[in-house]
Structures are given as structure tokens and as C-alpha cells.
N, C-alpha and C. Protein backbone atom coordinates (compact mmCIF):
# COMPACT_ATOMS: atom_id res chain seq x y z
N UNK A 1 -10.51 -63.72 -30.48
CA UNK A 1 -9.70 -62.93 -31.37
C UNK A 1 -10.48 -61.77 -31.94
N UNK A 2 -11.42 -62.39 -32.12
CA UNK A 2 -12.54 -60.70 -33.21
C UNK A 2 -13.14 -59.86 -31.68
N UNK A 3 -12.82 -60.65 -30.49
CA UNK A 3 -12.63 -59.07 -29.67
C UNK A 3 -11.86 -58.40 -29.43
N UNK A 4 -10.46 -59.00 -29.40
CA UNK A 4 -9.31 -58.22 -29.66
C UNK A 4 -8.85 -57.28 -30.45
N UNK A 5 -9.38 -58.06 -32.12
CA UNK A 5 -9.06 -57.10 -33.15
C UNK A 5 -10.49 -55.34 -32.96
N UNK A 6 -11.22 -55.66 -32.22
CA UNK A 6 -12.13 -54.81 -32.03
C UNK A 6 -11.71 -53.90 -31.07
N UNK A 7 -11.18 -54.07 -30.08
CA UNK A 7 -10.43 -53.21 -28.84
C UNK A 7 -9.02 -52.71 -29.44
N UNK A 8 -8.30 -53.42 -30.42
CA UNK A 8 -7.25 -52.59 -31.14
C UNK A 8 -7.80 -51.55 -31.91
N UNK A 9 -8.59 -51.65 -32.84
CA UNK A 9 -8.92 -50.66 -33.72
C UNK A 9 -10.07 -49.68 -32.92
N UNK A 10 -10.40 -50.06 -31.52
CA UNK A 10 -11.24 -48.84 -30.86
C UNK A 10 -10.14 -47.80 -30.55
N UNK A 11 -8.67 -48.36 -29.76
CA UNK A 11 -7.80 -48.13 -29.21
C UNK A 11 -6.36 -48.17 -29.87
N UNK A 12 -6.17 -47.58 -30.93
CA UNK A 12 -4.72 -47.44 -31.23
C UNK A 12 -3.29 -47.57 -30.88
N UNK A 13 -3.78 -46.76 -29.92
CA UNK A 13 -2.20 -46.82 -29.08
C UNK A 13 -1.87 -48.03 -28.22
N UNK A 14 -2.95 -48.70 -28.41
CA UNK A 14 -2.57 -49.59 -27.24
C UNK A 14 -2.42 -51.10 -28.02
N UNK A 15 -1.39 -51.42 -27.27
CA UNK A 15 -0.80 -52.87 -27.94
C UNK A 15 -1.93 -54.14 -27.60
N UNK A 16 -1.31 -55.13 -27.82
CA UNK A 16 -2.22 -56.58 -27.33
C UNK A 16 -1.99 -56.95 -25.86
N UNK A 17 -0.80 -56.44 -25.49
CA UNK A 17 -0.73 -56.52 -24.03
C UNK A 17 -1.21 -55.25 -23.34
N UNK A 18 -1.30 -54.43 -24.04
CA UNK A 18 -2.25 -53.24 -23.02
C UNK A 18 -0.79 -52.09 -23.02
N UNK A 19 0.03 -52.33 -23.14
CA UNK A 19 1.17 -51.18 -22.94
C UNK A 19 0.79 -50.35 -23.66
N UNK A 20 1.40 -48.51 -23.45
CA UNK A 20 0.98 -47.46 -24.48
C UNK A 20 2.00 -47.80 -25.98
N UNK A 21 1.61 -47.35 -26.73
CA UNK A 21 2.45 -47.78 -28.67
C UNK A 21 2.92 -46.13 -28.25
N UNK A 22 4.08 -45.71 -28.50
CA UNK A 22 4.18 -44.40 -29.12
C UNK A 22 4.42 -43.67 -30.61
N UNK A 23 3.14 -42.89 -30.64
CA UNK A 23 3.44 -42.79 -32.90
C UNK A 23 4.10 -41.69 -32.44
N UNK A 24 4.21 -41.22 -33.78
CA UNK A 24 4.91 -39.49 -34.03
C UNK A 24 4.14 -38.60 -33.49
N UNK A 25 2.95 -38.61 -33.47
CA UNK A 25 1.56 -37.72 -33.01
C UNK A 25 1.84 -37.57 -31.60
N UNK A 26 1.89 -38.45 -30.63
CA UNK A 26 2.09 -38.27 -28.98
C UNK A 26 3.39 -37.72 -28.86
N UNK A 27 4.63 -37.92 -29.65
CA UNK A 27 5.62 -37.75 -29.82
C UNK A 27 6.06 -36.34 -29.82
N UNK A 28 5.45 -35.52 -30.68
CA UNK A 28 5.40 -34.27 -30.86
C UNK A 28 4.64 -33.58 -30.00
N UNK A 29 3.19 -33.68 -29.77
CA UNK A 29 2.67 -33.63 -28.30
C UNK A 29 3.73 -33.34 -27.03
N UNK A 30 4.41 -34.54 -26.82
CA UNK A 30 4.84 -34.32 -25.66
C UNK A 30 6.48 -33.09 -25.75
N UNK A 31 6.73 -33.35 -27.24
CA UNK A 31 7.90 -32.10 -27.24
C UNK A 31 7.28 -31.11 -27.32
N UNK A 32 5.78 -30.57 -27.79
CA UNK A 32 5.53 -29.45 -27.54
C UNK A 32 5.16 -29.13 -25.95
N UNK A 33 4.88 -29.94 -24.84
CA UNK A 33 4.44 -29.70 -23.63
C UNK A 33 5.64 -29.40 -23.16
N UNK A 34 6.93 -30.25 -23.81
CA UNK A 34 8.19 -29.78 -22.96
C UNK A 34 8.97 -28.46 -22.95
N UNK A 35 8.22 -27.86 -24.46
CA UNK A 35 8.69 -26.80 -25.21
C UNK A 35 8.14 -25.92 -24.01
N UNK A 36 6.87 -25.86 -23.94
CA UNK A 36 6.07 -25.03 -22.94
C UNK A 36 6.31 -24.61 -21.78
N UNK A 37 7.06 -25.57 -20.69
CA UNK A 37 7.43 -25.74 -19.45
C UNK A 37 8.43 -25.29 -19.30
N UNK A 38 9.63 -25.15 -20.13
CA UNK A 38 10.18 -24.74 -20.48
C UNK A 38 10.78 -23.26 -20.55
N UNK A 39 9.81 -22.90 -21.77
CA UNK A 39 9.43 -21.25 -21.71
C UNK A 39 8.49 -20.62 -20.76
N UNK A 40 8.19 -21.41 -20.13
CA UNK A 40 7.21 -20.75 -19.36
C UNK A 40 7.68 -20.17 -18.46
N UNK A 41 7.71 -18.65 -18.16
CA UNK A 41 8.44 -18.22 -16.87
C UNK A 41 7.32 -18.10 -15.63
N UNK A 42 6.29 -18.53 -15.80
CA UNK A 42 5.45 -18.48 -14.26
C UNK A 42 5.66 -19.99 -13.63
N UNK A 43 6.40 -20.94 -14.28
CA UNK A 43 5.82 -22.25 -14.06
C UNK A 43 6.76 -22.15 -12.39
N UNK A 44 7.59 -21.10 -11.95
CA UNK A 44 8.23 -21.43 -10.98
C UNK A 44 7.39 -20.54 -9.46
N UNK A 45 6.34 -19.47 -9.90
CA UNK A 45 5.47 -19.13 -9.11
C UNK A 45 4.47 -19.71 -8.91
N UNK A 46 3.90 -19.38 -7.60
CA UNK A 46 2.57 -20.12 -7.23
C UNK A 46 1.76 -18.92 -6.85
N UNK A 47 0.39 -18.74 -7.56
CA UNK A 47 -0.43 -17.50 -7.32
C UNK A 47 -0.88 -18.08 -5.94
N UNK A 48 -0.82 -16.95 -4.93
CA UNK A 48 -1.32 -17.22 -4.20
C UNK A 48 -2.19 -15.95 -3.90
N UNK A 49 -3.72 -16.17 -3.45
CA UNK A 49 -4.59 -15.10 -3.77
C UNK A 49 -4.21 -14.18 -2.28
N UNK A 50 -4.31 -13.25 -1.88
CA UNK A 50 -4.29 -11.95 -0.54
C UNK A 50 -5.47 -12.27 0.03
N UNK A 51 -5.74 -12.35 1.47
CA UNK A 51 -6.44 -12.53 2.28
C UNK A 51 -7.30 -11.18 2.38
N UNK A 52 -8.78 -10.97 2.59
CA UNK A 52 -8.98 -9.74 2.67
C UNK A 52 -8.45 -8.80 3.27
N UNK A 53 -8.42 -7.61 2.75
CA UNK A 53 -7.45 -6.48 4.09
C UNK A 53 -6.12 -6.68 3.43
N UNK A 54 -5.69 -7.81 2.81
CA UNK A 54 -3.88 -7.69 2.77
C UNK A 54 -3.52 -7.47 1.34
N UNK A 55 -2.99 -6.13 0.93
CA UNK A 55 -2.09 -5.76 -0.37
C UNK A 55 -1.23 -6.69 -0.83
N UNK A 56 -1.38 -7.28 -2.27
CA UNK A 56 -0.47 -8.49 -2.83
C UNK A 56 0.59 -7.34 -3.86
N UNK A 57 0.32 -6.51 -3.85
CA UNK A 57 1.80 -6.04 -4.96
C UNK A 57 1.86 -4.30 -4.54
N UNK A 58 3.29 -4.21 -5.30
CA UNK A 58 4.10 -2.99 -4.54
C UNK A 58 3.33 -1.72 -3.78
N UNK A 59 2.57 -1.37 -5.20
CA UNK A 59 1.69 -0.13 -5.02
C UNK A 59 0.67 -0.28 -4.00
N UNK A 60 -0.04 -0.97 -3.93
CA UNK A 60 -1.10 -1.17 -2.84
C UNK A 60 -0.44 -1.24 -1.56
N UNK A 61 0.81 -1.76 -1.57
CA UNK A 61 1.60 -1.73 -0.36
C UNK A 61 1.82 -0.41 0.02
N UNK A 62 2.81 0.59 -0.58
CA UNK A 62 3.25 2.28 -0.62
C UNK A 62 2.06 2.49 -0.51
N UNK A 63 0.80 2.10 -0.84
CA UNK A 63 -0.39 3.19 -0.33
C UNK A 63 -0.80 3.27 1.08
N UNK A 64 -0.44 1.78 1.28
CA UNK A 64 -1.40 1.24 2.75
C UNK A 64 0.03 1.79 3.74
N UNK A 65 1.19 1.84 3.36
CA UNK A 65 2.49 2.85 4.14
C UNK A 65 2.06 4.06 4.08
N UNK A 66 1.62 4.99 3.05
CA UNK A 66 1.67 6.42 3.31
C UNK A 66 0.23 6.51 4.33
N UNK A 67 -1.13 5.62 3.50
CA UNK A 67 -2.36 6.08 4.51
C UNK A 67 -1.71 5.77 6.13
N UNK A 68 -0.63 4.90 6.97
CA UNK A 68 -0.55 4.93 7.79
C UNK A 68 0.03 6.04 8.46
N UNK A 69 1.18 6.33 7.59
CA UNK A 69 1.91 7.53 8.08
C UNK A 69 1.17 8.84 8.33
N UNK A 70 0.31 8.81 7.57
CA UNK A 70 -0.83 10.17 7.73
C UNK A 70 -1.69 9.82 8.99
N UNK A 71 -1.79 8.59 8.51
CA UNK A 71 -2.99 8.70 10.31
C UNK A 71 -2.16 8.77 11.65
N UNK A 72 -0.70 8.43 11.72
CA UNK A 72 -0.15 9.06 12.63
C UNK A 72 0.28 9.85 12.91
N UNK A 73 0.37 10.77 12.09
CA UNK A 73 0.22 12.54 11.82
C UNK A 73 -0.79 12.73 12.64
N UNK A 74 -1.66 12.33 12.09
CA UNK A 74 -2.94 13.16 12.72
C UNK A 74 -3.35 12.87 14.02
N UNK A 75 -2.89 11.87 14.59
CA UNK A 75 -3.29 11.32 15.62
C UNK A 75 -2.02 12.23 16.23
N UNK A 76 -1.02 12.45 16.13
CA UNK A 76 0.26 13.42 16.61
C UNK A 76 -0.61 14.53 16.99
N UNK A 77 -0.78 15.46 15.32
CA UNK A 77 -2.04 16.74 15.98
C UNK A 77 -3.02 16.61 16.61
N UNK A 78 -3.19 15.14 16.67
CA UNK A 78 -4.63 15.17 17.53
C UNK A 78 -4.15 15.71 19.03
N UNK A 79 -3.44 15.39 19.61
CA UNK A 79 -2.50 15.27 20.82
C UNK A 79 -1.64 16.08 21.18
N UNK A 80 -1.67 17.35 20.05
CA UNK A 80 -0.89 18.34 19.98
C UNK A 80 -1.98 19.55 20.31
N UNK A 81 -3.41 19.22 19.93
CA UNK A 81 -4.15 20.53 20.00
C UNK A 81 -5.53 20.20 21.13
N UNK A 82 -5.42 21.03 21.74
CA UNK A 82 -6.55 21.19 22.89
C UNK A 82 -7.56 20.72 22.07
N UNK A 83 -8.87 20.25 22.59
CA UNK A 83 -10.42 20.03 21.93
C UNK A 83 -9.79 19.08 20.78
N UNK A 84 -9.12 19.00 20.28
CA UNK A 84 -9.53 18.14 18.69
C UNK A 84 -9.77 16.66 19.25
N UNK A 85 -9.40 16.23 20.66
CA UNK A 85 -9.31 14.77 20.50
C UNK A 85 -11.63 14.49 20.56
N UNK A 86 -11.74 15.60 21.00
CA UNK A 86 -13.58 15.65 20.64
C UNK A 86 -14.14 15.51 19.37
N UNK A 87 -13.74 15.69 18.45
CA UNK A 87 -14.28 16.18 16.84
C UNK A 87 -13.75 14.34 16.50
N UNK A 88 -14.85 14.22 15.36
CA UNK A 88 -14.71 12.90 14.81
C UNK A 88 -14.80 13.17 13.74
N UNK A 89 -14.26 12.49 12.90
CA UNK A 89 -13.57 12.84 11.58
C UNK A 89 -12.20 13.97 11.23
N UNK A 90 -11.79 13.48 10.16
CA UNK A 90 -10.27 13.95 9.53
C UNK A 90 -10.33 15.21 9.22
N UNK A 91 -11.68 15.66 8.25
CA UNK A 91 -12.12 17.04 7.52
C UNK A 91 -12.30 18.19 9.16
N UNK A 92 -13.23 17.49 9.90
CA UNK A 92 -13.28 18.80 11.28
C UNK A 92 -12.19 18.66 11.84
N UNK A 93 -11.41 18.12 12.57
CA UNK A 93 -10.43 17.68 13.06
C UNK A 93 -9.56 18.77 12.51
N UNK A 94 -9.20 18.52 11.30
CA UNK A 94 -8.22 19.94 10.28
C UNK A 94 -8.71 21.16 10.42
N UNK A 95 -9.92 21.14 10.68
CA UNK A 95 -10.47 22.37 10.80
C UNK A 95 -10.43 23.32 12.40
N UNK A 96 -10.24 21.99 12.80
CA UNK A 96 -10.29 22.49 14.97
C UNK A 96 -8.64 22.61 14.82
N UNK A 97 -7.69 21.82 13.90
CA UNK A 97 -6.33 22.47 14.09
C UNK A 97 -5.76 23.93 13.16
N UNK A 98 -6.41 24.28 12.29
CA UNK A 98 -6.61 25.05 11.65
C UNK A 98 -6.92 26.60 12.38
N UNK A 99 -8.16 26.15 12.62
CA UNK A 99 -7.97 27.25 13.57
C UNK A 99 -7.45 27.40 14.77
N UNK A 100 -6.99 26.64 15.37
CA UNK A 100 -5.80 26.44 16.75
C UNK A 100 -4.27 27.37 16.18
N UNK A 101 -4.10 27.22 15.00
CA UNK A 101 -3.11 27.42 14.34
C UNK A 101 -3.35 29.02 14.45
N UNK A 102 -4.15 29.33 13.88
CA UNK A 102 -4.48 30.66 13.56
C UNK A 102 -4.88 31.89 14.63
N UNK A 103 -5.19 30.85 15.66
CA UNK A 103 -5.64 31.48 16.98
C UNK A 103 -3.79 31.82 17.54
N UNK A 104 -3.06 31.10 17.26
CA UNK A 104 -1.81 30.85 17.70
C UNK A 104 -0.91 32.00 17.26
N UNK A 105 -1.05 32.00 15.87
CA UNK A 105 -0.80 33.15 14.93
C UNK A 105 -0.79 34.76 15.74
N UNK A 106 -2.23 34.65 15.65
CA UNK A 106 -2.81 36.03 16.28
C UNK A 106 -2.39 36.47 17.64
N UNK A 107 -2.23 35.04 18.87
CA UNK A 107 -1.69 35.34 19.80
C UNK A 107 -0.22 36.23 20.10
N UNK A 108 0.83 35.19 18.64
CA UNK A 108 2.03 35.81 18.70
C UNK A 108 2.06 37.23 18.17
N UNK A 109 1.40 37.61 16.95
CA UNK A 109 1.39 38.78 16.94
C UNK A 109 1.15 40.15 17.88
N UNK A 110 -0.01 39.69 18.99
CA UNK A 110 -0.50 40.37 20.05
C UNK A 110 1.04 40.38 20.97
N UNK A 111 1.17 39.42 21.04
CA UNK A 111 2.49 39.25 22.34
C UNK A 111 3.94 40.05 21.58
N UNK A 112 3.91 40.51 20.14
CA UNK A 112 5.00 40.62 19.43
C UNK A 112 4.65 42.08 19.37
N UNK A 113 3.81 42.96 19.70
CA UNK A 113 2.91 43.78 19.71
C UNK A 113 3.75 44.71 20.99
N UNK A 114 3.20 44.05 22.16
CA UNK A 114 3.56 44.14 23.23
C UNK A 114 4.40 44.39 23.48
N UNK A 115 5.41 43.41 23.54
CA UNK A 115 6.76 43.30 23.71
C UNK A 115 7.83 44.72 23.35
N UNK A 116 7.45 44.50 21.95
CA UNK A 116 8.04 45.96 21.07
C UNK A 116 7.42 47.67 22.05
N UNK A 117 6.31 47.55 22.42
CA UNK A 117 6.00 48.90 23.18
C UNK A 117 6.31 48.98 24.52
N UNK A 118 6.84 47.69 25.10
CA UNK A 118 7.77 46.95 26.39
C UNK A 118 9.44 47.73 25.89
N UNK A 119 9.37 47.29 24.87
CA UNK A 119 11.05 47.90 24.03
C UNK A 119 11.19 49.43 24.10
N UNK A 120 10.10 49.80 23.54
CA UNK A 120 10.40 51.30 23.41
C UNK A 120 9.74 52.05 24.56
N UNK A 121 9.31 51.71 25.91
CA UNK A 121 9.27 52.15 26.62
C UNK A 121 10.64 52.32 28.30
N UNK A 122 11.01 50.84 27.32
CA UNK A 122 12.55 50.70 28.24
C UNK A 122 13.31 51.21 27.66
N UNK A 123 13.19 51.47 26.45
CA UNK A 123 14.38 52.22 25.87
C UNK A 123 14.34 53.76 25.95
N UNK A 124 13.50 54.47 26.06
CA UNK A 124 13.29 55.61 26.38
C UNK A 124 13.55 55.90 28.10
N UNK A 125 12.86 54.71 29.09
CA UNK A 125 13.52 54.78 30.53
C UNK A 125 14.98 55.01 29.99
N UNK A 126 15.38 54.07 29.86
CA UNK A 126 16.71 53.90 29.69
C UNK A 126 17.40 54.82 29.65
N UNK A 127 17.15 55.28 28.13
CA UNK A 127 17.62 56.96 28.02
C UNK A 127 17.63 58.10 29.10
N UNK A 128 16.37 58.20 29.76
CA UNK A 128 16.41 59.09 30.86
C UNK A 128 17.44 58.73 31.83
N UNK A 129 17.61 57.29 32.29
CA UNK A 129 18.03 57.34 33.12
C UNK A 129 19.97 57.52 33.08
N UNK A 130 20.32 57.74 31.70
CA UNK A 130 21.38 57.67 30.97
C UNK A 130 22.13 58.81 31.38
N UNK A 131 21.09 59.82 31.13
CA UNK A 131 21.30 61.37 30.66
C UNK A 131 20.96 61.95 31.89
């Protein structure tokens, strides 16, 4: 018996047969855990961490969409302009289409050049041959 009464008063909650006692103290305890679960609005997600390399939320997503869309741009101009598929990197690369561009420019002007003193030389045939 005086080990019994010694394992009750180590152990409160617990009866002479070993079952849990419930006071007011666990009582409230457990309405505040229920309170919790409750309000808790994550309790229905599960974090799950992103594997390296893989975007877990919106923005990192729209970024890793636009950086793609640009690199297939460029890989487009790459394939669009003589010599650039040689140049490594994005910065020369712009720069070998850049001036492709500009070389292009200058061409049409030369040919727009032409053409027009093609114009007014047929148009003056022309005339002669009018009159």
C-alpha cells in the first residue's frame, strides 16, 4: 500500500488501476489544442520543400517562363543571322546581330538609292521615247 500511495502522489492523473483521471487542467488543454486545429488554416497543407532547379511559387515560375521565352528569341536570331551561331555569349551575340541589322539598314538604303536613279532614268527614257 505505501507503494501505491507513493506512485499516486508521484503521478496524479493516474488512478489505482493505471487509467488516465481527467481534471479541468487537461481539460482545457485539450479545448485549447482543438481551438488551434481548428483555426489553423495551414493544418490542410503539406510544405513540401522544391527540388533543386524547381520554382515553388508564382513569381519564380513567370521568371523561369519569360527567361525561357528570351532564350528562344535568341536562339530564333541566332538562326536568323549569318556568323552569330560562332559568338558565345548573349552580350556578343547582340552585338553580331546588331550589326547584321545595321549592315542591312545601309544595304537598303544603297539599293533604295539605286533604284530611284533606275526611276529617273526610265522616266526620262520614257519621256523621250513619248515625244
Amino acid at each position: 500500500k505505501e507503494n501505491s500511495l507513493s506512485t499516486a502522489s508521484q503521478y496524479p492523473n493516474l488512478s489505482n488501476e493505471g487509467e488516465e483521471k481527467e481534471d479541468s487542467d487537461s481539460k482545457r488543454s485539450k479545448k485549447k489544442t482543438e481551438e488551434k486545429k481548428s483555426v489553423d488554416p495551414y493544418k490542410d497543407f503539406i510544405h513540401v520543400r522544391a527540388r533543386r532547379g524547381q520554382a515553388t511559387d508564382s513569381h519564380s515560375l513567370a521568371e523561369r517562363v519569360r527567361r525561357e521565352k528570351i532564350s528562344e528569341r535568341m536562339k530564333m536570331l541566332q538562326d536568323l543571322v549569318p556568323g552569330c551561331n560562332k559568338v558565345s555569349g548573349k552580350a556578343l551575340m547582340l552585338d553580331e546581330i546588331i550589326n547584321y541589322v545595321q549592315s542591312l539598314q545601309r544595304q537598303v538604303e544603297f539599293l533604295s538609292m539605286k533604284l530611284s536613279s533606275v526611276n529617273t532614268r526610265l522616266d526620262f527614257n520614257m519621256g523621250a521615247l513619248v515625244s
